[in-house]
C-alpha atoms as a PDB file:
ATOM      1  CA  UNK A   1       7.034   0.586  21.623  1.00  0.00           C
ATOM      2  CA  UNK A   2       4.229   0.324  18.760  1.00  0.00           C
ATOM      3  CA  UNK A   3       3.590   3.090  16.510  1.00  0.00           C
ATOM      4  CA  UNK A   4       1.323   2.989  13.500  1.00  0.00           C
ATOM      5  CA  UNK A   5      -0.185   4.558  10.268  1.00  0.00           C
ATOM      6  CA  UNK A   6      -4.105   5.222   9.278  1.00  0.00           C
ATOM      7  CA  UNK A   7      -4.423   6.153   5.648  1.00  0.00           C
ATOM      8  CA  UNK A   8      -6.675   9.428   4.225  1.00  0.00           C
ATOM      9  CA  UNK A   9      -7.150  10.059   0.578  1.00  0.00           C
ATOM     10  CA  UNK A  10      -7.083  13.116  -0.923  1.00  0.00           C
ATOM     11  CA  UNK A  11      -6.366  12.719  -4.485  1.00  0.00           C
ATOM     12  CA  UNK A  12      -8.519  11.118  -7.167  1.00  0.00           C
ATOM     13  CA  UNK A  13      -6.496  10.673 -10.293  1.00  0.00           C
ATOM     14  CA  UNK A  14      -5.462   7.242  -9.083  1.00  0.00           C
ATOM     15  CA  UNK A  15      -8.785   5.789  -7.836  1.00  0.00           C
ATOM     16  CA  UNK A  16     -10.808   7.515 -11.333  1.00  0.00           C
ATOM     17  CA  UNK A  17      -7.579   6.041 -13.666  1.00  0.00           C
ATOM     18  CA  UNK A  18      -6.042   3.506 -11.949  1.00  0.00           C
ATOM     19  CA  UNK A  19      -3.087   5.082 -13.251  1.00  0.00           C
ATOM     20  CA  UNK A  20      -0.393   7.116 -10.946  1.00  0.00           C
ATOM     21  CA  UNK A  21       1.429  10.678 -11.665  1.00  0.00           C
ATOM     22  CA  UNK A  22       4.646  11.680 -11.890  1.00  0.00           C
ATOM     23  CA  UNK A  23       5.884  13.538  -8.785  1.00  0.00           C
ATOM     24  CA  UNK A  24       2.800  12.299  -6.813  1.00  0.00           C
ATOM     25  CA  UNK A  25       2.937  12.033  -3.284  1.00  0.00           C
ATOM     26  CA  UNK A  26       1.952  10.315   0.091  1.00  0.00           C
ATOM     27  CA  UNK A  27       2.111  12.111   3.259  1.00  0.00           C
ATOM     28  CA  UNK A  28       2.901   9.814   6.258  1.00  0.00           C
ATOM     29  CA  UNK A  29       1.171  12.308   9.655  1.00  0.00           C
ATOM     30  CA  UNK A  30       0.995  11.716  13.277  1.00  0.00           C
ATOM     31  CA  UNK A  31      -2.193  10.297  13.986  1.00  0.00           C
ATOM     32  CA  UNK A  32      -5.067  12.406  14.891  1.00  0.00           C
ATOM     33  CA  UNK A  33      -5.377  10.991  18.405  1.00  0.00           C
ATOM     34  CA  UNK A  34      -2.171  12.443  19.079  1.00  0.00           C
ATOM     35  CA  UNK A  35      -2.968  15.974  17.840  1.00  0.00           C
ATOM     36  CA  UNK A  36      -0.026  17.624  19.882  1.00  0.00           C
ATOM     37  CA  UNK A  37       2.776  15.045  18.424  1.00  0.00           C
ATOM     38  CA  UNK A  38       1.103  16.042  15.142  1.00  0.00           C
ATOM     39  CA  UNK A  39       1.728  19.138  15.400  1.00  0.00           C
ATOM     40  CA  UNK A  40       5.413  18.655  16.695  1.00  0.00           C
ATOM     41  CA  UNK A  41       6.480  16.415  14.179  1.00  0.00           C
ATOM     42  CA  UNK A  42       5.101  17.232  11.110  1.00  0.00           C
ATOM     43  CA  UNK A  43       4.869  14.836   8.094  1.00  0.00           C
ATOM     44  CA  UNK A  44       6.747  12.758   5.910  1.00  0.00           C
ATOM     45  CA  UNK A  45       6.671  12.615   2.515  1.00  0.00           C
ATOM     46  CA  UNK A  46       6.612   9.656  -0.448  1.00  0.00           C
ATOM     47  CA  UNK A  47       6.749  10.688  -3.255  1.00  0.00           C
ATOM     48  CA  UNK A  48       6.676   8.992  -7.300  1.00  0.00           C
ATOM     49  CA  UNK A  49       9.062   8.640  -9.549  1.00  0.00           C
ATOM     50  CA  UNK A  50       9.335   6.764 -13.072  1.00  0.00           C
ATOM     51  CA  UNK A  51      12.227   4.110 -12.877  1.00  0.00           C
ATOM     52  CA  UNK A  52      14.109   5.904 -15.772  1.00  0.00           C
ATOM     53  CA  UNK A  53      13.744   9.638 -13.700  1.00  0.00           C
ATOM     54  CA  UNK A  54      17.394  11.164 -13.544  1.00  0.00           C
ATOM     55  CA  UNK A  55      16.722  12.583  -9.800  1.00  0.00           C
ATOM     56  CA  UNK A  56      16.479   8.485  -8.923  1.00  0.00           C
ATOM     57  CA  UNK A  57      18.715   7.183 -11.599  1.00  0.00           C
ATOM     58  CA  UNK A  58      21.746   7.096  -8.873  1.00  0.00           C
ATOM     59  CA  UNK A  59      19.568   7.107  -5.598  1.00  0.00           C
ATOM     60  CA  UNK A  60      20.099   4.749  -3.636  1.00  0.00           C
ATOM     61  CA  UNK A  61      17.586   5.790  -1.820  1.00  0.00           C
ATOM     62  CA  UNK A  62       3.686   6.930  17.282  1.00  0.00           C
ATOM     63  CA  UNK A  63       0.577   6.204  15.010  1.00  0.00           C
ATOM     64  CA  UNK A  64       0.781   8.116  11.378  1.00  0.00           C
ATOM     65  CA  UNK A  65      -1.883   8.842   8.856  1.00  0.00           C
ATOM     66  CA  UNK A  66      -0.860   8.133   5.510  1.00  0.00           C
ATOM     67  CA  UNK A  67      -2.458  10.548   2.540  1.00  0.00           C
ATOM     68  CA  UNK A  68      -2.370  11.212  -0.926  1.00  0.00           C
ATOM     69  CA  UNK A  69      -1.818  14.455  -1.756  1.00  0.00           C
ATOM     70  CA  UNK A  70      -0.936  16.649  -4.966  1.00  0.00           C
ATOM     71  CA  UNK A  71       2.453  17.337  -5.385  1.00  0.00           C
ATOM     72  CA  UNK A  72       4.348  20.428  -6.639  1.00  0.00           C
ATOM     73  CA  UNK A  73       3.490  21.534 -10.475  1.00  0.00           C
ATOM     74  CA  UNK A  74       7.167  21.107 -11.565  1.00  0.00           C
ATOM     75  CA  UNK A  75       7.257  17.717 -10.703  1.00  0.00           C
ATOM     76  CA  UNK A  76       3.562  16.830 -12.344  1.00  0.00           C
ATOM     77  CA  UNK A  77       3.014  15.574 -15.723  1.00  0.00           C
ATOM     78  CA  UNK A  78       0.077  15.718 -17.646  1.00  0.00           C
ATOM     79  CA  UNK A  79      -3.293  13.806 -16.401  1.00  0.00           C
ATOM     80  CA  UNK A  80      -3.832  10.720 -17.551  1.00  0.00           C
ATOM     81  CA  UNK A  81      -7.315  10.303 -19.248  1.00  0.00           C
ATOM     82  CA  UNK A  82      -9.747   7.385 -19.196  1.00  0.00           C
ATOM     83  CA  UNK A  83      -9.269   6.722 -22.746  1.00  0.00           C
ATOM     84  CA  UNK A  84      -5.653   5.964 -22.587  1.00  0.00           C
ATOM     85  CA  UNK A  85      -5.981   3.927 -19.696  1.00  0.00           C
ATOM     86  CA  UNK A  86      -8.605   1.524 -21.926  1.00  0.00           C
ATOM     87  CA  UNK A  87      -5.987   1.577 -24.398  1.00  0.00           C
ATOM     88  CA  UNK A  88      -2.929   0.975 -22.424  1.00  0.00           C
ATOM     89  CA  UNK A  89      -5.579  -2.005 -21.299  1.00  0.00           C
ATOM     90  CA  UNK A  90      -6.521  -3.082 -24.652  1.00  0.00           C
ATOM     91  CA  UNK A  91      -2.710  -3.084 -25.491  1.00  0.00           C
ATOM     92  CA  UNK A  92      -1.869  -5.571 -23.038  1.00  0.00           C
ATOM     93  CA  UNK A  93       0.379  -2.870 -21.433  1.00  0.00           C
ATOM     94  CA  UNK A  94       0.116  -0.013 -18.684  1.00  0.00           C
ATOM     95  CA  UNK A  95       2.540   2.127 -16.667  1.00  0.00           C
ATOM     96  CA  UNK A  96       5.484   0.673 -15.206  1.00  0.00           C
ATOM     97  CA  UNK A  97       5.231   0.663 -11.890  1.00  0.00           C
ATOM     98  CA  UNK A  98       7.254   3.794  -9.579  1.00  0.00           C
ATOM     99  CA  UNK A  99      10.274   4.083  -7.334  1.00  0.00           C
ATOM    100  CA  UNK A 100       9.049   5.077  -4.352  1.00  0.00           C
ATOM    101  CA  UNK A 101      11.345   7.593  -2.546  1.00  0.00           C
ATOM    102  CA  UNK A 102      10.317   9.050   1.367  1.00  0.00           C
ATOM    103  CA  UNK A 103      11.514  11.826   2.682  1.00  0.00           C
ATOM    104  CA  UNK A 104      11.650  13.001   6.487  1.00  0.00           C
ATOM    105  CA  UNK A 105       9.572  16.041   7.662  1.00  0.00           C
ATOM    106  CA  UNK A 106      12.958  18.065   6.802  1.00  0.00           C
ATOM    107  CA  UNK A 107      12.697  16.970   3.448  1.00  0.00           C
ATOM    108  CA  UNK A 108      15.615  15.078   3.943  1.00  0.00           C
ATOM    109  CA  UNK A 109      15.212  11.546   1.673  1.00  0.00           C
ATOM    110  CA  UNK A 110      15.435   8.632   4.139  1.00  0.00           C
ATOM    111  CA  UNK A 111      14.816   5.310   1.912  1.00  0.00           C
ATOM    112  CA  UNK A 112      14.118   3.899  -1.540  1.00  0.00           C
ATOM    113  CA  UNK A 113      11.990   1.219  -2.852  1.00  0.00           C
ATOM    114  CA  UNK A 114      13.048   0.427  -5.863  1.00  0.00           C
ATOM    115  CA  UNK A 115      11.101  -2.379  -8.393  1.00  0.00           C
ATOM    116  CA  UNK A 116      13.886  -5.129  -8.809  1.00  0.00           C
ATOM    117  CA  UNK A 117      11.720  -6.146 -12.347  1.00  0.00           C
ATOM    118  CA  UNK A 118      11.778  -1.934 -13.834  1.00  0.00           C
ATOM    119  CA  UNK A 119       9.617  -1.440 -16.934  1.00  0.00           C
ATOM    120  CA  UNK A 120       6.555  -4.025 -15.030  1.00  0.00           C
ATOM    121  CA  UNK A 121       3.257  -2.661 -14.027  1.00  0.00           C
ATOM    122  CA  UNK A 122       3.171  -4.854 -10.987  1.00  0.00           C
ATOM    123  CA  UNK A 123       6.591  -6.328  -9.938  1.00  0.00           C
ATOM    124  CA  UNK A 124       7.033  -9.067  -7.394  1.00  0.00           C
ATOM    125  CA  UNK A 125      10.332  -8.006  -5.932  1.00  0.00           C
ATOM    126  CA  UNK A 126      11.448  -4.376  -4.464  1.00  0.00           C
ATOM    127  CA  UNK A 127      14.895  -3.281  -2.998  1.00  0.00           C
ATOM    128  CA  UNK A 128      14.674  -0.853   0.033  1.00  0.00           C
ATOM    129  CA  UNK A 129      17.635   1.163   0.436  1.00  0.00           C
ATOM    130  CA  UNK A 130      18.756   4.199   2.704  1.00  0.00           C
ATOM    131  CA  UNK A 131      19.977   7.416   2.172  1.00  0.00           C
ATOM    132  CA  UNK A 132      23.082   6.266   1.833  1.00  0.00           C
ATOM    133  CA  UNK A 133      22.107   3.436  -1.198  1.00  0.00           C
ATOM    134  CA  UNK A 134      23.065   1.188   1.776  1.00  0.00           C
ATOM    135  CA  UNK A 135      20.151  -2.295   1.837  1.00  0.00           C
ATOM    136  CA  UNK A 136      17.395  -2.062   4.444  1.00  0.00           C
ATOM    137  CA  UNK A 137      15.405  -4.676   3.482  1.00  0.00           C
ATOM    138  CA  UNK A 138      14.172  -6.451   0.199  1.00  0.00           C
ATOM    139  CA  UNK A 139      10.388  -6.854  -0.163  1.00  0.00           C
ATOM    140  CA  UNK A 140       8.270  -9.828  -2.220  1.00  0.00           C
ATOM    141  CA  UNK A 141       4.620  -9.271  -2.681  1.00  0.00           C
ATOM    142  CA  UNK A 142       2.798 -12.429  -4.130  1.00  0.00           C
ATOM    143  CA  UNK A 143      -0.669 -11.541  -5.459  1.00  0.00           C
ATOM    144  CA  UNK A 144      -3.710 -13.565  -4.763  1.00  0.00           C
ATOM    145  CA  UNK A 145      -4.453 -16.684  -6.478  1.00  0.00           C
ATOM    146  CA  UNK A 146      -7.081 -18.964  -6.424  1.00  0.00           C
ATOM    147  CA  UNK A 147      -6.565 -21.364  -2.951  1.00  0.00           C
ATOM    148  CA  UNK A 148      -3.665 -19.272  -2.207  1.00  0.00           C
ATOM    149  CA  UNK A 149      -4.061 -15.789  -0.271  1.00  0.00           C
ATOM    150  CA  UNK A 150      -1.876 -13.179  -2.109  1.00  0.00           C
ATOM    151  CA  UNK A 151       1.058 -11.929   0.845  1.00  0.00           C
ATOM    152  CA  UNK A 152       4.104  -9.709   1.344  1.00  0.00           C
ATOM    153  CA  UNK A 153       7.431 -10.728   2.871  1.00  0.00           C
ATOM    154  CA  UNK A 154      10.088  -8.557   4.223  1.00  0.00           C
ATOM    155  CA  UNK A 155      13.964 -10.241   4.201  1.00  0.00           C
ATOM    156  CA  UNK A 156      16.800  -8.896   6.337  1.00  0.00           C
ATOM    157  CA  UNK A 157      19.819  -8.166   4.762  1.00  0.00           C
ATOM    158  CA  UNK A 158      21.759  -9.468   8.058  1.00  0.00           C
ATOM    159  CA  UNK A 159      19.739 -13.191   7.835  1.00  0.00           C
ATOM    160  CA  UNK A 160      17.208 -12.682  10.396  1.00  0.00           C
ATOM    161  CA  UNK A 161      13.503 -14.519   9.938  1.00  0.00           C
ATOM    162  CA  UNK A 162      11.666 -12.707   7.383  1.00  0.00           C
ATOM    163  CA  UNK A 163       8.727 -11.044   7.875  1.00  0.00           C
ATOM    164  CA  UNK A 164       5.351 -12.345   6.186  1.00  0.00           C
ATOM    165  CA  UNK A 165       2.489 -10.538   5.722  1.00  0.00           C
ATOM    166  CA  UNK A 166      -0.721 -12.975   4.421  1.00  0.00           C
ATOM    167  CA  UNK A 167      -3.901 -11.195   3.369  1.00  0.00           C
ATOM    168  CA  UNK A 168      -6.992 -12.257   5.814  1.00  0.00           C
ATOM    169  CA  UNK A 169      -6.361 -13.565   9.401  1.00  0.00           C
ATOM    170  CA  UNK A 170      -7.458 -16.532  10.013  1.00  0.00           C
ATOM    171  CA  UNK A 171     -10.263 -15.401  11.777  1.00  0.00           C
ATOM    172  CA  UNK A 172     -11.606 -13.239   9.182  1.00  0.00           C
ATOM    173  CA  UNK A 173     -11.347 -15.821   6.766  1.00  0.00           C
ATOM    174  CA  UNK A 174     -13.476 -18.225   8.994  1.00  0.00           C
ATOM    175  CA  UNK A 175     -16.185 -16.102   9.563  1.00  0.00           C
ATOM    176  CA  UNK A 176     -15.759 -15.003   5.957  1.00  0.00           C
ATOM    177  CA  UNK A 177     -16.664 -18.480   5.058  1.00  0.00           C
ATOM    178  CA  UNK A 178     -19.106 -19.187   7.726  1.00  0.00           C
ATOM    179  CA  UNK A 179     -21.150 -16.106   6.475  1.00  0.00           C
ATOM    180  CA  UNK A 180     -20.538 -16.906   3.103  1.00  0.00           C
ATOM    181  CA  UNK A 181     -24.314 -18.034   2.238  1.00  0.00           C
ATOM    182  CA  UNK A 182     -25.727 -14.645   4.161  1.00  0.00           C
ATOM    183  CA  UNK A 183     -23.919 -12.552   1.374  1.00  0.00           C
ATOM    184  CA  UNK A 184     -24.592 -14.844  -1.202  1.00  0.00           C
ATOM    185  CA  UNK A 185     -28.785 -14.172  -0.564  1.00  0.00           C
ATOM    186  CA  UNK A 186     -27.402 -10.447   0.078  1.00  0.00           C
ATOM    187  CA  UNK A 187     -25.690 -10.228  -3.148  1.00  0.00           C
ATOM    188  CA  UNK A 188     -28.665 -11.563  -5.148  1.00  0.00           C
ATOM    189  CA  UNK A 189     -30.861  -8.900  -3.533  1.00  0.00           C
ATOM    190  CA  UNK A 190     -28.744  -6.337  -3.957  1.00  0.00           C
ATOM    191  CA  UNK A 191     -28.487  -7.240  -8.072  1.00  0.00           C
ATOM    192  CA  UNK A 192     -32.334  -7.249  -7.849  1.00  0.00           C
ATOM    193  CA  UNK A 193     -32.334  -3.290  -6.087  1.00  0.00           C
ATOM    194  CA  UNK A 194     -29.545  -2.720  -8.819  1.00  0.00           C
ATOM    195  CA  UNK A 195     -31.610  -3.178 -11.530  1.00  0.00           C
ATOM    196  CA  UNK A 196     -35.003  -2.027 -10.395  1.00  0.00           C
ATOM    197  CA  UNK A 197     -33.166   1.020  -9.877  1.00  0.00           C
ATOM    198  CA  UNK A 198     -31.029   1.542 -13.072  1.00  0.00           C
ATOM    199  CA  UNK A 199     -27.817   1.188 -10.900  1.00  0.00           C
ATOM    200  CA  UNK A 200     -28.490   3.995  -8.236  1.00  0.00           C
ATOM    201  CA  UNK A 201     -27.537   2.033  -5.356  1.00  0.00           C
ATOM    202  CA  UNK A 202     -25.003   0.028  -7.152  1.00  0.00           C
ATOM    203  CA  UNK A 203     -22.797   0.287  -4.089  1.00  0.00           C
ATOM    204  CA  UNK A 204     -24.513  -2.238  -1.754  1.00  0.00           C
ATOM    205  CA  UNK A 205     -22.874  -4.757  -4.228  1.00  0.00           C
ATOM    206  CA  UNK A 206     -19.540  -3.920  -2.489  1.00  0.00           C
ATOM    207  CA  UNK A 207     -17.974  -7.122  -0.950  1.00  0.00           C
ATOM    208  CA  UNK A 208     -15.117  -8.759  -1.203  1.00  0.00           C
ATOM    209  CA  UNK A 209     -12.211 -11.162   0.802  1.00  0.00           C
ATOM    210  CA  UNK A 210     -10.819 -10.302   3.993  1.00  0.00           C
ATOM    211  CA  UNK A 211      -8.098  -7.303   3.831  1.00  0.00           C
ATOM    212  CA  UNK A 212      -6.497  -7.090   7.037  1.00  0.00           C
ATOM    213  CA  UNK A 213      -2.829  -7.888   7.068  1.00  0.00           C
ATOM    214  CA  UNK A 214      -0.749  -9.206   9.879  1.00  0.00           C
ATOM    215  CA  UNK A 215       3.002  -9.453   9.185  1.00  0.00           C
ATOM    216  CA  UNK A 216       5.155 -11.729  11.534  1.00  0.00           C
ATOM    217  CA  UNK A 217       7.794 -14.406  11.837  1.00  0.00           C
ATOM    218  CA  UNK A 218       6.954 -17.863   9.880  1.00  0.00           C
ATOM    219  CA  UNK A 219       5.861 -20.238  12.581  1.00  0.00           C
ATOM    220  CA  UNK A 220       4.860 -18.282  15.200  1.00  0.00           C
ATOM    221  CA  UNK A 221       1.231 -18.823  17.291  1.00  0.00           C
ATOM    222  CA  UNK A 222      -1.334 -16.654  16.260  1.00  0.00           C
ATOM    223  CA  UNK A 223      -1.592 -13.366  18.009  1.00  0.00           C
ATOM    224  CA  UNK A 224       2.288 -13.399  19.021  1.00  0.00           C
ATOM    225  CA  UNK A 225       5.106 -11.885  17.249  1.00  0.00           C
ATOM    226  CA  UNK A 226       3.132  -9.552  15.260  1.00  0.00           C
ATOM    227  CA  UNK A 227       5.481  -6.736  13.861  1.00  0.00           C
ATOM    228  CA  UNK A 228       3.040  -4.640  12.035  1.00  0.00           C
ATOM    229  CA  UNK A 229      -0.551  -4.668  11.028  1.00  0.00           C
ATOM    230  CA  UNK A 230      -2.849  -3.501   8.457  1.00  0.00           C
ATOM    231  CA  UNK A 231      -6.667  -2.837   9.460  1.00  0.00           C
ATOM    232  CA  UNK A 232      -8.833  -2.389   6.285  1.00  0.00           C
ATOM    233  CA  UNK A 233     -11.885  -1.302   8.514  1.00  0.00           C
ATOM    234  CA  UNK A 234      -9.470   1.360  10.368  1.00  0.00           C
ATOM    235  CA  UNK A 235      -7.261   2.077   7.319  1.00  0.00           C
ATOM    236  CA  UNK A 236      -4.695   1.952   9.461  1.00  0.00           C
ATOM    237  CA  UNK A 237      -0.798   0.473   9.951  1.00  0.00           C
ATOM    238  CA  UNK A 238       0.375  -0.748  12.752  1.00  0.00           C
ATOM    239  CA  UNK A 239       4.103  -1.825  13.719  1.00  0.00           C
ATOM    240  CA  UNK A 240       6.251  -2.330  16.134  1.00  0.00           C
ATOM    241  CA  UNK A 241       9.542  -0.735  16.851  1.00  0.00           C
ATOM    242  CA  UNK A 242      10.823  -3.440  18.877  1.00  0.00           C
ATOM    243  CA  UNK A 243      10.479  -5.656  15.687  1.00  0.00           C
ATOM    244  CA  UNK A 244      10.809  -3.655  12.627  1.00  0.00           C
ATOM    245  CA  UNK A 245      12.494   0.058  12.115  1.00  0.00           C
ATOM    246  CA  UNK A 246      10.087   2.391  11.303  1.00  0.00           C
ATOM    247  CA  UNK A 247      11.789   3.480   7.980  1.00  0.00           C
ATOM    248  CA  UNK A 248      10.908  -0.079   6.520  1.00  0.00           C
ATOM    249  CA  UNK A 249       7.638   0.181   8.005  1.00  0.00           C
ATOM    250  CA  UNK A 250       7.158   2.926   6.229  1.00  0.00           C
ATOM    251  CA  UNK A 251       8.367   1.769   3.128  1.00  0.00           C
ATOM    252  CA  UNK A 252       6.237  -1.309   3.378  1.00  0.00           C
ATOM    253  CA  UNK A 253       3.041   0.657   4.285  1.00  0.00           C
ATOM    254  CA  UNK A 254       3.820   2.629   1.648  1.00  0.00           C
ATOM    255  CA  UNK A 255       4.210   0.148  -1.484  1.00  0.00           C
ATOM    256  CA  UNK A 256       1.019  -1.482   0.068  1.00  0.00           C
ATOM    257  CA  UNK A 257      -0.546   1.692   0.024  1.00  0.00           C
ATOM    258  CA  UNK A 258       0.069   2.046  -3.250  1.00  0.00           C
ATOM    259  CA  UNK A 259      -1.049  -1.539  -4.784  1.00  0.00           C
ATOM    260  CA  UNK A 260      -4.230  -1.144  -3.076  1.00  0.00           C
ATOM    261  CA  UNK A 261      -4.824   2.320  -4.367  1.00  0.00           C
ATOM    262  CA  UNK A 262      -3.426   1.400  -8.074  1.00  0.00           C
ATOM    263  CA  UNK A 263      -3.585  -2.297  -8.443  1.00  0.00           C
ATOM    264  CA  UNK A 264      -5.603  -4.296  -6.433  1.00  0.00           C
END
């Protein structure tokens, strides 16, 4: 069975600050193709907390459409301006990065990821837990370097293959490369329409690497094995349930979510 996740944002805090909230949320939906399982099912929630937050001190822990949405004014502290983002900049320093806790439709909490490194803005290594504190998974996330594509890998607590997640197929990346000299005349334009028009249409200057993410078994042909995938164009997760439990898929779409959003 394959299920997945597309990905709506809401909020704006994050994207103007690059800076998250305590108590924000994520809201994991049925997708809108499948209005009446929508509808049925309801939403799930993920929702921020600071490492050092008493209500996770001792926590252990279709298609969907993953948001960002406000969440309740109890749980919210106050916004984070651009000037103390410069400065947490400046300082060498930011905010440390969140436990990310996910709830089921019932509000019921369902699994933790947890930063293994607390106090870091971007950790490499996150325990998953259930609601029971009980290990579903541990995820690494290398960042992008140059020659090396930045990736995420999911490892079983009961030894089975991990899971690894490289950003770019290889596909993308060849015709990224291939068309590299097409953007490169496109980009030099596009600096030329920036400046002729003080910035107004800054945005054609948006390009980057290949996004899409395909996570799968090590050594496995391309296009088989694929447990879940991420399609920048679509915004959208895809896994299947054969291959990985949906509360880890989740939980992986989730912290992805959020390093795109926040740190990439």
């Amino acid at each position: 069975m394959t299920a997945g996740f597309t990905v709506d944002i809401t909020g704006t805090q994050g994207m103007r600050t690059g800076e998250w909230a305590q108590g924000e949320e994520f809201a994991i939906l049925p997708d809108r193709r499948l209005q009446q399982r929508r509808e049925e099912n309801g939403g799930h929630r993920v929702r921020l907390y600071a490492p050092d937050d008493p209500a996770v001190a001792g926590s252990g822990g279709g298609t969907a459409t993953l948001v960002k949405v406000a969440a309740g004014r109890p749980q919210v502290s106050e916004p984070v301006t651009v000037a103390e983002v410069e400065e947490r900049t400046r300082g060498g320093y930011g905010t440390p990065h969140p436990v990310l806790v996910l709830h089921d439709p019932a509000g019921r909490p369902t699994a933790t990821v947890r930063p293994e490194e607390p106090g870091v803005t971007a950790p490499r290594h996150f325990t998953v837990t259930d609601a029971e504190g009980l290990p579903l998974c541990r995820i690494t996330h290398g960042p992008s370097r140059i020659g090396r594509r930045g990736y995420w890998r999911i490892d079983f607590p009961d030894g089975r293959p991990p899971l690894t997640g490289r950003r770019g197929t290889w596909a993308g990346w060849l015709g990224f490369v291939l068309l590299l000299p097409l953007w490169v005349i496109f980009f030099i334009g596009s600096v030329l329409v920036t400046l002729l028009t003080l910035g107004h249409v800054g945005e054609m200057l948006v390009w980057g690497c290949p996004k899409n993410v395909v996570w799968r078994r090590d050594r496995t042909l391309p296009g088989r094995g694929r447990a879940m995938t991420f399609s920048y164009m679509r915004t959208g997760y895809r896994f299947d349930a054969a291959l990985l439990e949906e509360r880890i898929a989740h939980s992986q779409a989730a912290l992805h979510y959020f390093t795109k959003m926040h740190t990439d």
